[in-house]
N, C-alpha and C. Protein backbone atom coordinates (compact mmCIF):
# COMPACT_ATOMS: atom_id res chain seq x y z
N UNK A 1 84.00 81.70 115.19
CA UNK A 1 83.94 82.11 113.82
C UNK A 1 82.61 82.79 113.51
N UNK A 2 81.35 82.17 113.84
CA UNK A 2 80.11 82.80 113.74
C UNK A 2 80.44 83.93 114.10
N UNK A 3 80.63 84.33 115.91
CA UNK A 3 80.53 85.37 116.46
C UNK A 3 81.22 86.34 115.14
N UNK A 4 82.77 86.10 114.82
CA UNK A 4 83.23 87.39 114.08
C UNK A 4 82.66 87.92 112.84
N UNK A 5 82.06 86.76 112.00
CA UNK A 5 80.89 87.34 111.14
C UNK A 5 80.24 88.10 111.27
N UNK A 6 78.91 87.57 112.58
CA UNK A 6 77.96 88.31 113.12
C UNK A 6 78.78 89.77 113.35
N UNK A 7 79.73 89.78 114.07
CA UNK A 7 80.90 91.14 114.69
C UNK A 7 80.73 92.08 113.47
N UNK A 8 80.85 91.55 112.01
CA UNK A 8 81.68 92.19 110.85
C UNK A 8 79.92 92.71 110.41
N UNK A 9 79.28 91.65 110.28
CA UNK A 9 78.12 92.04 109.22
C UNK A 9 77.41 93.12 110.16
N UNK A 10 77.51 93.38 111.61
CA UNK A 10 76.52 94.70 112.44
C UNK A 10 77.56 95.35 112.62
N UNK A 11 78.69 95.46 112.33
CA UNK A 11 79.64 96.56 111.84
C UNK A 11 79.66 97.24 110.64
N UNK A 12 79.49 96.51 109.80
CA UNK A 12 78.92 97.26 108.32
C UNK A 12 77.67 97.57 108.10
N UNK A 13 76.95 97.02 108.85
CA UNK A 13 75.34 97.72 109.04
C UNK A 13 75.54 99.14 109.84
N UNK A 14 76.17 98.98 110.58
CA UNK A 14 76.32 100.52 111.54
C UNK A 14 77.31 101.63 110.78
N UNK A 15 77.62 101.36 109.89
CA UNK A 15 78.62 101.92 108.87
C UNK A 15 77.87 102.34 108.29
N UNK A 16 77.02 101.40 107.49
CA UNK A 16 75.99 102.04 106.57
C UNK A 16 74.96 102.73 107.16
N UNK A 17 74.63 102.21 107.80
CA UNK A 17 72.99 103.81 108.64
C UNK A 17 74.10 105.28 109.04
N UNK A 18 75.12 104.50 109.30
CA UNK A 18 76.17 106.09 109.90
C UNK A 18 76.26 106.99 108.13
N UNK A 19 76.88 106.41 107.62
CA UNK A 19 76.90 107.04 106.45
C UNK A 19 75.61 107.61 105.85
N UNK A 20 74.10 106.75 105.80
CA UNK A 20 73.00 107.53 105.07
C UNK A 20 72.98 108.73 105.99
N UNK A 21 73.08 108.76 107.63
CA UNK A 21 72.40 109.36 108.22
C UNK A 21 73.14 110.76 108.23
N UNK A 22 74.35 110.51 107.98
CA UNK A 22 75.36 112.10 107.68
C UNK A 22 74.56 112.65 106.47
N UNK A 23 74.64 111.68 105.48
CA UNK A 23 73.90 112.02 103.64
C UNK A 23 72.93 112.89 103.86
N UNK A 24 72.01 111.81 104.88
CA UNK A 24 70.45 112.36 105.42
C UNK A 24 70.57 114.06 105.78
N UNK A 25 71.84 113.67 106.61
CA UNK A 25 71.80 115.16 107.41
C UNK A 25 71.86 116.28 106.78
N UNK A 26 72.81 115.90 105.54
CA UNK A 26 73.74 117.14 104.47
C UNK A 26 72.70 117.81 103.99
N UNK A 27 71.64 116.64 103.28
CA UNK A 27 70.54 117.08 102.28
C UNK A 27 69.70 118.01 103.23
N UNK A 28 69.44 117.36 104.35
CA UNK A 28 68.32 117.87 104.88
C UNK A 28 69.02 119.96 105.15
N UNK A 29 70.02 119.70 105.99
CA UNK A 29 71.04 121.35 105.69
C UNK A 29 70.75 122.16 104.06
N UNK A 30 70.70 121.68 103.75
CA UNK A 30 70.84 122.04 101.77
C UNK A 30 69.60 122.47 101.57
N UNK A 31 68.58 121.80 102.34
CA UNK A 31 67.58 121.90 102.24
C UNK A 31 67.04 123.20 102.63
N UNK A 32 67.00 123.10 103.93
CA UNK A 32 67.04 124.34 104.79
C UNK A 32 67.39 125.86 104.49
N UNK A 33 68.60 125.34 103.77
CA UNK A 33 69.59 127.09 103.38
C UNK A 33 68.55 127.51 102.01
N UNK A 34 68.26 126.47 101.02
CA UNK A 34 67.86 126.66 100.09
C UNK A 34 66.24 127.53 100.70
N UNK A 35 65.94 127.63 101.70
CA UNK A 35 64.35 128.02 101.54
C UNK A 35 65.06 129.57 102.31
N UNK A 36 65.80 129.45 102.82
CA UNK A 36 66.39 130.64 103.31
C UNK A 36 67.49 131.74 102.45
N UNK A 37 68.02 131.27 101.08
CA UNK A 37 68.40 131.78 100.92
C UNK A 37 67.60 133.11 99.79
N UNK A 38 66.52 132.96 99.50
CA UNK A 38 65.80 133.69 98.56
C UNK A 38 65.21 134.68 99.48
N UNK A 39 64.73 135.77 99.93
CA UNK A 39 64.13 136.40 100.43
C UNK A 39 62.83 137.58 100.09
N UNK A 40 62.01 136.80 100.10
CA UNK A 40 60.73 137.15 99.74
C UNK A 40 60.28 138.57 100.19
N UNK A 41 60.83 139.55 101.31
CA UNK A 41 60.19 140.21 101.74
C UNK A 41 60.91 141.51 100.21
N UNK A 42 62.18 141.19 100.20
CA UNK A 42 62.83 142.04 99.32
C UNK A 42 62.86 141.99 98.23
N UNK A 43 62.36 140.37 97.79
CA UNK A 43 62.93 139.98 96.52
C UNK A 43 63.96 139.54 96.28
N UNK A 44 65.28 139.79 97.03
CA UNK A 44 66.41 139.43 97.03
C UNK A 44 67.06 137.71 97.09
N UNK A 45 68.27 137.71 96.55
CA UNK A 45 68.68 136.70 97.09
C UNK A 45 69.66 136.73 98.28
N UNK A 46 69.62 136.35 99.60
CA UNK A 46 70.60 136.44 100.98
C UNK A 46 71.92 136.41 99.90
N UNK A 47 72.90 137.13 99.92
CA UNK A 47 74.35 136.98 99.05
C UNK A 47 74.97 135.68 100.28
N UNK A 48 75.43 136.37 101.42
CA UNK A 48 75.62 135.25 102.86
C UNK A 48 74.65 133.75 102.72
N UNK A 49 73.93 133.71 102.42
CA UNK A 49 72.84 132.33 102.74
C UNK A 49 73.33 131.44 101.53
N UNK A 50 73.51 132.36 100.02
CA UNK A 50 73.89 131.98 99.03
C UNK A 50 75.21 130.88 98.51
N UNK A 51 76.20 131.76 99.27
CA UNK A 51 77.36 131.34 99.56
C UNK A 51 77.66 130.23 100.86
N UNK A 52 77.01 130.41 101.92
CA UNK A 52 77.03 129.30 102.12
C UNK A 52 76.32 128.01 101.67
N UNK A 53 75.31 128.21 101.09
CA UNK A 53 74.78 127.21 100.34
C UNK A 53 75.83 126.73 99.13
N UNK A 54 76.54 127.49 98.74
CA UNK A 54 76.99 127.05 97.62
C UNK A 54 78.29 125.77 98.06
N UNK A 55 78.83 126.44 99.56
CA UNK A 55 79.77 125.64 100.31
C UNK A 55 78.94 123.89 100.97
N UNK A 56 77.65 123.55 100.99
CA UNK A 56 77.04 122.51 100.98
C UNK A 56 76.94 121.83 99.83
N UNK A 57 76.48 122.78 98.99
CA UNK A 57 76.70 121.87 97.29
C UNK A 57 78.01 121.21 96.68
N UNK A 58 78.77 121.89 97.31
CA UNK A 58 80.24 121.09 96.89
C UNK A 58 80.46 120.06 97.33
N UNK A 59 80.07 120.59 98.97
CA UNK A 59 80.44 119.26 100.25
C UNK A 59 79.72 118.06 99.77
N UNK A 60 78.50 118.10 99.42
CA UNK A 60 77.76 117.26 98.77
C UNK A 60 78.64 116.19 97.58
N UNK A 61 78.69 117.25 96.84
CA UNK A 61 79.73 116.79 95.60
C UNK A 61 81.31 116.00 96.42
N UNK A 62 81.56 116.38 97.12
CA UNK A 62 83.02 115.65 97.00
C UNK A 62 82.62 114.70 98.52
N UNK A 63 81.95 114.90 99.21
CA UNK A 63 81.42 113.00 99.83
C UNK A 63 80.83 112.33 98.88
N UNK A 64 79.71 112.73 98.20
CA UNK A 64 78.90 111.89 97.30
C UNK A 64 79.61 112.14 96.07
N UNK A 65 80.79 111.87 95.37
CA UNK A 65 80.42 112.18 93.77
C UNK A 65 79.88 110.90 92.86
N UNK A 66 80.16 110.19 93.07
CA UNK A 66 78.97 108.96 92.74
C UNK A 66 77.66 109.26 92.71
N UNK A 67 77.09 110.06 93.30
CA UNK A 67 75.76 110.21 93.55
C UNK A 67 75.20 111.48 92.38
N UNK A 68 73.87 110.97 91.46
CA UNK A 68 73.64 111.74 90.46
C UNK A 68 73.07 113.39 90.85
N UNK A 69 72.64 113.20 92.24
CA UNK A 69 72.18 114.63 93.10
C UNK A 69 73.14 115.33 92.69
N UNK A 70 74.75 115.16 93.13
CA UNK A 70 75.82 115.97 92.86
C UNK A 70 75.69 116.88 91.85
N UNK A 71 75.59 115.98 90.52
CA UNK A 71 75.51 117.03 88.94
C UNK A 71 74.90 118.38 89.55
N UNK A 72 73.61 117.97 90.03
CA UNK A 72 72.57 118.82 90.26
C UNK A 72 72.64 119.99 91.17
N UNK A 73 73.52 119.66 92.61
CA UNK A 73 74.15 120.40 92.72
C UNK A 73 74.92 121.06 92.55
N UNK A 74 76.01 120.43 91.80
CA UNK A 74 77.07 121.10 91.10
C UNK A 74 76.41 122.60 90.20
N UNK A 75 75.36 121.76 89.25
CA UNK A 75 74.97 123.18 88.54
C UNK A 75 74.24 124.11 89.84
N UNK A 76 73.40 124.20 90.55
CA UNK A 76 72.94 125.06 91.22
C UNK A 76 74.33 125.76 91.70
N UNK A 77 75.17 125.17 92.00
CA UNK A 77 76.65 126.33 92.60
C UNK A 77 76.69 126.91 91.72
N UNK A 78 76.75 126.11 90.46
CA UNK A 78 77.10 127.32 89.02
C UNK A 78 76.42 128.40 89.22
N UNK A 79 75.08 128.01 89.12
CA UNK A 79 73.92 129.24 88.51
C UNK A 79 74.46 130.64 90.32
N UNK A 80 74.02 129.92 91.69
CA UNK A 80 74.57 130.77 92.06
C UNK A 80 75.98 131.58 92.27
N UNK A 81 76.51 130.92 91.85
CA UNK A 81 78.17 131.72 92.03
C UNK A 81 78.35 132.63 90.84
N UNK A 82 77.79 132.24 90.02
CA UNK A 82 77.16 133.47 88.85
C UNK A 82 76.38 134.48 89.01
N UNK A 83 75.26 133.68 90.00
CA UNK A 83 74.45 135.13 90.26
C UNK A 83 75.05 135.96 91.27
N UNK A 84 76.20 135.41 91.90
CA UNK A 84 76.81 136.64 93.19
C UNK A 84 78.25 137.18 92.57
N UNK A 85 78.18 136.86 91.23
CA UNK A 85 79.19 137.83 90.53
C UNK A 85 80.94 136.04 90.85
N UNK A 86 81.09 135.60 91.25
CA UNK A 86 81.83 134.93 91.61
C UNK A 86 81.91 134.17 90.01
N UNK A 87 82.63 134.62 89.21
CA UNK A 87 82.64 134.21 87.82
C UNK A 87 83.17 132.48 87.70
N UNK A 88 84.84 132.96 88.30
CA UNK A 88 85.12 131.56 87.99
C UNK A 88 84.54 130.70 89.03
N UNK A 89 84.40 130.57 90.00
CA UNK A 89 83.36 129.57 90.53
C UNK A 89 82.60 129.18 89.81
N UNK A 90 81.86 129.75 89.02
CA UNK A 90 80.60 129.36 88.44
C UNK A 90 81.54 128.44 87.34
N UNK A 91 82.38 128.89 86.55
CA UNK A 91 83.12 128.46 85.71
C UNK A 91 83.25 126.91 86.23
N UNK A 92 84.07 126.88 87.23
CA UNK A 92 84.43 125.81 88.07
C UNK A 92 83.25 124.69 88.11
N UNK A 93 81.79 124.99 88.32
CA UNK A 93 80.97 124.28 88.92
C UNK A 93 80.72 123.68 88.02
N UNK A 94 80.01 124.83 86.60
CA UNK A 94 79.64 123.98 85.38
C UNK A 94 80.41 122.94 84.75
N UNK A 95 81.78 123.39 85.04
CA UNK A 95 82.92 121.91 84.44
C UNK A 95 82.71 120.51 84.99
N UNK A 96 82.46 121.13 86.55
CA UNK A 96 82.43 119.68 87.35
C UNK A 96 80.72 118.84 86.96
N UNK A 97 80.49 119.89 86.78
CA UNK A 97 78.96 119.35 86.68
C UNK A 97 79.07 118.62 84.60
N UNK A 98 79.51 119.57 84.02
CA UNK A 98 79.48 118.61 82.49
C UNK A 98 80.40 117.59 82.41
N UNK A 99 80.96 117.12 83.64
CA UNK A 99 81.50 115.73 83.54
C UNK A 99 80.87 114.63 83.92
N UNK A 100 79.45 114.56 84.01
CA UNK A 100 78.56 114.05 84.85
C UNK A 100 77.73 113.29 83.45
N UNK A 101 78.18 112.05 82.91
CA UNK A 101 78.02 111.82 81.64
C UNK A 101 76.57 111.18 81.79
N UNK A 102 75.38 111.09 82.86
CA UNK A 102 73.89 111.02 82.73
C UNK A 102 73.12 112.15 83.18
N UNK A 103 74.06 113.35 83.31
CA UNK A 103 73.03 114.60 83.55
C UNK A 103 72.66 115.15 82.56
N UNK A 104 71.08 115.24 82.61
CA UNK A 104 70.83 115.71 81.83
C UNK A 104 71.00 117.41 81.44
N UNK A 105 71.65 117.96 81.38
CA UNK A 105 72.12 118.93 81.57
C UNK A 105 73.21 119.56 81.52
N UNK A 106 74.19 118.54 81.35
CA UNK A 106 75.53 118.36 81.19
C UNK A 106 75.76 119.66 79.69
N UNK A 107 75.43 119.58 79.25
CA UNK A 107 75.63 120.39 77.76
C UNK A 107 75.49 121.29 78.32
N UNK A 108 74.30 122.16 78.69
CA UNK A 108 74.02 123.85 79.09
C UNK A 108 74.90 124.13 80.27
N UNK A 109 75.70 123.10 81.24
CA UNK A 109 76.59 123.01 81.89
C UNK A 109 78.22 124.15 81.25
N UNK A 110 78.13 123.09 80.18
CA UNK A 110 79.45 123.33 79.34
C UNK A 110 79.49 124.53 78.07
N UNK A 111 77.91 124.79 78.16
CA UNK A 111 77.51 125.90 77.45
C UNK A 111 78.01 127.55 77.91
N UNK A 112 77.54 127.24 79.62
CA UNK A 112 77.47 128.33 80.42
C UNK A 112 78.75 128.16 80.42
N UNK A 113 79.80 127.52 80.41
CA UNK A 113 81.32 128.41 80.90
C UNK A 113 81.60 129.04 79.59
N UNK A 114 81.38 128.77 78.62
CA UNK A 114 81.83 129.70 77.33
C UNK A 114 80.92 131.37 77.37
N UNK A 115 79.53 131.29 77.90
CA UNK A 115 78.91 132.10 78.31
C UNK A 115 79.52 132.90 79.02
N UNK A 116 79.81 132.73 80.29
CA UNK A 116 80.54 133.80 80.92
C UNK A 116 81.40 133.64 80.83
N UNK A 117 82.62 133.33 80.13
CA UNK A 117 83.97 134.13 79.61
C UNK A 117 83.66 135.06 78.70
N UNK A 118 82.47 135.03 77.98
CA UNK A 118 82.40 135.70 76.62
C UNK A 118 81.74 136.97 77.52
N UNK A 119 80.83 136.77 78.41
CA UNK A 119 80.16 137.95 78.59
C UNK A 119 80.19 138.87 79.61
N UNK A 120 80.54 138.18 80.85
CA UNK A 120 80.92 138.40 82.09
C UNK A 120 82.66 138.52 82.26
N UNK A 121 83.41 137.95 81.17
CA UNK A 121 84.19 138.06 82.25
C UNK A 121 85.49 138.64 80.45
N UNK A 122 84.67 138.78 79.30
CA UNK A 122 85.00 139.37 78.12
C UNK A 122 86.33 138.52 77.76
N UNK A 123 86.91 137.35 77.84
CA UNK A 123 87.62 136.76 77.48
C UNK A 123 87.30 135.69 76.22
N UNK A 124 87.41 136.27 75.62
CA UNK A 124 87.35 135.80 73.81
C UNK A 124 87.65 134.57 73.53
N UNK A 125 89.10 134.35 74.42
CA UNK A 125 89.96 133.35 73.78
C UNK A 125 89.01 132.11 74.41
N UNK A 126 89.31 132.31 75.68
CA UNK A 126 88.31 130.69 76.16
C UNK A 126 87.20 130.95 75.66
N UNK A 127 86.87 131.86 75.34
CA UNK A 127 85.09 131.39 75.14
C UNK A 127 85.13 130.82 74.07
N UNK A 128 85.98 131.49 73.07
CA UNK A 128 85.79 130.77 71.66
C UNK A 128 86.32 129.03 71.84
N UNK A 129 87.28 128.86 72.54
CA UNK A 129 87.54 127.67 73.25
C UNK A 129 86.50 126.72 73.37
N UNK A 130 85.93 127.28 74.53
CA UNK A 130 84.51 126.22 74.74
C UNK A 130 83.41 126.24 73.56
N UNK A 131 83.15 127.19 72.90
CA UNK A 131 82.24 127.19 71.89
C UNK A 131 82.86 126.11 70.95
N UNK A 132 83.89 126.27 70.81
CA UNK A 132 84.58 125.42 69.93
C UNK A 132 84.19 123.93 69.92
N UNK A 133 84.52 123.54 71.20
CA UNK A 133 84.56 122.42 72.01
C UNK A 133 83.41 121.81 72.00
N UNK A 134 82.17 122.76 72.45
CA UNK A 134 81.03 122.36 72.19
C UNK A 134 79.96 122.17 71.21
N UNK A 135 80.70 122.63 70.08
CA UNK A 135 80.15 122.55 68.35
C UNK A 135 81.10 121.08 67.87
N UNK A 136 81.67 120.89 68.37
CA UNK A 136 82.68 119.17 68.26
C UNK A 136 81.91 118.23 68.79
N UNK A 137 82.24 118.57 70.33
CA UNK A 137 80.92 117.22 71.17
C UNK A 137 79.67 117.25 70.98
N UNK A 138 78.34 118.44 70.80
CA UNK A 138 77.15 118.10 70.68
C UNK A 138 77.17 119.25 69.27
N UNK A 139 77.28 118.15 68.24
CA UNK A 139 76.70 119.14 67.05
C UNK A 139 75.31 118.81 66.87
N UNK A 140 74.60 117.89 67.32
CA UNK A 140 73.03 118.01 67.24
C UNK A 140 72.10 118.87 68.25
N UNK A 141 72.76 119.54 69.29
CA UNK A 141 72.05 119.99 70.67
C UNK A 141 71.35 121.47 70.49
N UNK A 142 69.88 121.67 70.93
CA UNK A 142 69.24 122.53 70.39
C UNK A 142 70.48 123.59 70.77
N UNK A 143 71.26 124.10 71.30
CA UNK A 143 71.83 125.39 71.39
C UNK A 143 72.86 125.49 70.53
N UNK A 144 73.18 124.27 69.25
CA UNK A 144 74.14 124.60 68.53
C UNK A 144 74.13 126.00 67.89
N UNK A 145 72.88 126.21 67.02
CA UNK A 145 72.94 127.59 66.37
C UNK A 145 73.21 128.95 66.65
N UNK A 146 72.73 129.09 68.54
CA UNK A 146 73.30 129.83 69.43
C UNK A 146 74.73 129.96 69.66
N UNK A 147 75.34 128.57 69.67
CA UNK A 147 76.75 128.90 69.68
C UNK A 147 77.82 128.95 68.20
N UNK A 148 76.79 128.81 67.64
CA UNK A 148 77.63 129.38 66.17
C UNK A 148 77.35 130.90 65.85
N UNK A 149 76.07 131.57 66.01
CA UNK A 149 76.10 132.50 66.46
C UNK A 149 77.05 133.39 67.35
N UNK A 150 76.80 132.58 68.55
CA UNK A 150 77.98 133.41 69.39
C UNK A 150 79.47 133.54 68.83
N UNK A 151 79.78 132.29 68.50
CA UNK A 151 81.34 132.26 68.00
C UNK A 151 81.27 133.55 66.50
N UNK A 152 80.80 133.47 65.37
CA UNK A 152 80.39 133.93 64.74
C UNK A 152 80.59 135.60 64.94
N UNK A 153 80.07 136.39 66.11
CA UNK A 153 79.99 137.58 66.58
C UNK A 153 80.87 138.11 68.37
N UNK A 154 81.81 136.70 68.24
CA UNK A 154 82.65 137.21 69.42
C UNK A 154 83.79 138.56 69.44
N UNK A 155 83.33 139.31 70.32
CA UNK A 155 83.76 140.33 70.33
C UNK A 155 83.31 141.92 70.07
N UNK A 156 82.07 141.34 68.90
CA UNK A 156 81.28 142.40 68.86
C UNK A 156 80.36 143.42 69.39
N UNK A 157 80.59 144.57 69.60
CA UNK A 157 79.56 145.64 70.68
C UNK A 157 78.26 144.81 70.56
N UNK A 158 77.08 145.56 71.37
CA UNK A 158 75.78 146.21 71.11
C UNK A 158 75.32 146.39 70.13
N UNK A 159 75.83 147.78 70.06
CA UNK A 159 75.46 148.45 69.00
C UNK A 159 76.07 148.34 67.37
N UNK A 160 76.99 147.12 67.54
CA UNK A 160 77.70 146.50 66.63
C UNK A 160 76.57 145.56 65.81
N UNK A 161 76.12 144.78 66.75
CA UNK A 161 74.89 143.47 66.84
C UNK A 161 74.09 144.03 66.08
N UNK A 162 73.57 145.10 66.89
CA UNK A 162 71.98 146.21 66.66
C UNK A 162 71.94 146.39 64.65
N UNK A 163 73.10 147.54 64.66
CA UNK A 163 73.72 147.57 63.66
C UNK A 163 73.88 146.64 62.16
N UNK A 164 74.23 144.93 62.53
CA UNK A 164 74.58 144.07 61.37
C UNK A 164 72.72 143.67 61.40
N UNK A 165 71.97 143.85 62.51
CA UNK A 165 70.36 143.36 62.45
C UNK A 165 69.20 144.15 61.55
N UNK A 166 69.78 145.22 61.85
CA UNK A 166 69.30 146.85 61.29
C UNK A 166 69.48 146.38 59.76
N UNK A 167 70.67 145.89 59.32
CA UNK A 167 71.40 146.42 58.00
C UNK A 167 70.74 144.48 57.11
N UNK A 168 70.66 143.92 58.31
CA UNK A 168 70.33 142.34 57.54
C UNK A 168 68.58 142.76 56.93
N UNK A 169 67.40 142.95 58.31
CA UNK A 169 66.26 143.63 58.03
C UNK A 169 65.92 144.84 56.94
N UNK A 170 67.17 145.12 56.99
CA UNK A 170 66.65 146.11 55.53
C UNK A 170 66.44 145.80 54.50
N UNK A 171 67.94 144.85 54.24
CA UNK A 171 68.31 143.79 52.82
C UNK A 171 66.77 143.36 52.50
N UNK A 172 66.59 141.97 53.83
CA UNK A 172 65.51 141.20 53.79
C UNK A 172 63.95 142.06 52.86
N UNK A 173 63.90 143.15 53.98
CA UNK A 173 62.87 144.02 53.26
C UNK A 173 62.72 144.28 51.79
N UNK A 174 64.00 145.08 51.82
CA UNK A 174 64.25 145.53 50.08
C UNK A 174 63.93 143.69 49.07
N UNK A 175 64.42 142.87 49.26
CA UNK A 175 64.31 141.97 48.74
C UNK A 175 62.45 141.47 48.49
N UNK A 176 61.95 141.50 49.64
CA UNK A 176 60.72 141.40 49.54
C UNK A 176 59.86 142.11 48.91
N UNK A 177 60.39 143.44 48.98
CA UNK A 177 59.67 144.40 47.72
C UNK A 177 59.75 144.00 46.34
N UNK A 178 61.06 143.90 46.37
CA UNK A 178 61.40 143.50 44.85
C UNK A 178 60.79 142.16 44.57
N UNK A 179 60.64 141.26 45.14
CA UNK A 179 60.13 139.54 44.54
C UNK A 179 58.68 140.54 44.56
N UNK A 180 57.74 141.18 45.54
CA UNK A 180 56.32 141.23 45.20
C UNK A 180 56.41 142.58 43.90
N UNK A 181 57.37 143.00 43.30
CA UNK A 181 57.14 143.91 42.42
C UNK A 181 56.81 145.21 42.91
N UNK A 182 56.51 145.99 43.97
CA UNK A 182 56.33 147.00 44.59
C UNK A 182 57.26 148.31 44.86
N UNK A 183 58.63 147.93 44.11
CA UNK A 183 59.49 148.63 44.16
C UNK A 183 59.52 149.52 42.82
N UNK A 184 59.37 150.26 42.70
CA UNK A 184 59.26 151.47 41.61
C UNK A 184 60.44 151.64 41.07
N UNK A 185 60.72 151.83 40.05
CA UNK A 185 62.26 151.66 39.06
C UNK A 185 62.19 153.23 38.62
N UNK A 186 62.96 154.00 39.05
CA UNK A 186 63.64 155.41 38.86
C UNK A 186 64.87 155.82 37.66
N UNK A 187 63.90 156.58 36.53
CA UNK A 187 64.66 156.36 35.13
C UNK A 187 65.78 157.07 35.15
N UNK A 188 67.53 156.25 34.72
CA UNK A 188 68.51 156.94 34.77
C UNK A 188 68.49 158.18 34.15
């Protein structure tokens, strides 16, 4: 009876060092790609180094999702699968990552997928969706006013924006003349 104890408890010890030491391994890979994927001589980011990095951050995520690293990776897939044009990926990442209810970060997570539907990828409907969504769950979060804003002007050009800023700054102006009295009255 001892013996099968002893058997069981350095069986689950060898389980567990097997398991950190894969963990060990993943991070330490993640690690690696991450110093390789930026390239200093160009400025660039490796698009190839990128993408596979982004294929470790997941792997990460779905052995570990218990593990709070995940969130963290999760958003870094976001931010890069965004920066290599890979829209819904990024879409994808930030979801997985704003389900991560102690990241801190979770909000700008759930921020960014309304972001690029609205801007990247010009789909109105979800964006207004998530904006929606996210003026419900965090109405105190510094980016509320941003996303009332955004919702507010979905759909609108540039030069649409430029335009209602132009025409608000003028008001504002004219108004300021008039409270300091500086505005000259022209007899009918």
């Amino acid at each position: 009876m001892f013996k099968m104890r002893l058997f069981a408890v350095l069986l689950f010890a060898l389980t567990m060092a097997a398991c950190q030491s894969g963990k060990d391994r993943l991070v330490q890979k993640i690690d690696e790609m991450e110093k390789r994927v930026f390239d200093g001589a160009t400025q660039q980011v490796d698009r190839k180094a990128a993408m596979e990095l982004i294929v470790l951050y997941e792997q990460y995520a779905d052995t570990y999702p218990e593990d709070t690293v995940s969130a963290y990776y999760l958003f870094k897939a976001g931010d890069y699968a965004n920066g290599t044009g890979d829209y819904m990926s990024a879409i994808r990442y930030y979801k997985l990552c704003s389900e991560y209810e102690a990241y801190s970060r979770r909000e700008i997570a759930f921020f960014l997928q309304g972001f690029i539907y609205e801007n990247q990828l010009q789909d109105l409907e979800n964006a207004r969706a998530i904006y929606s969504e996210f003026l419900a769950r965090y109405p105190g979060h510094h980016l509320t006013r941003d996303v009332e804003f955004s919702l507010e002007n979905l759909g609108k050009t540039p030069e649409e924006l430029i335009e209602m800023f132009e025409q608000r700054d003028s008001l504002e102006s004219e108004t300021e003349a008039e409270s300091s009295g500086a505005v000259e009255q022209v007899p009918s």
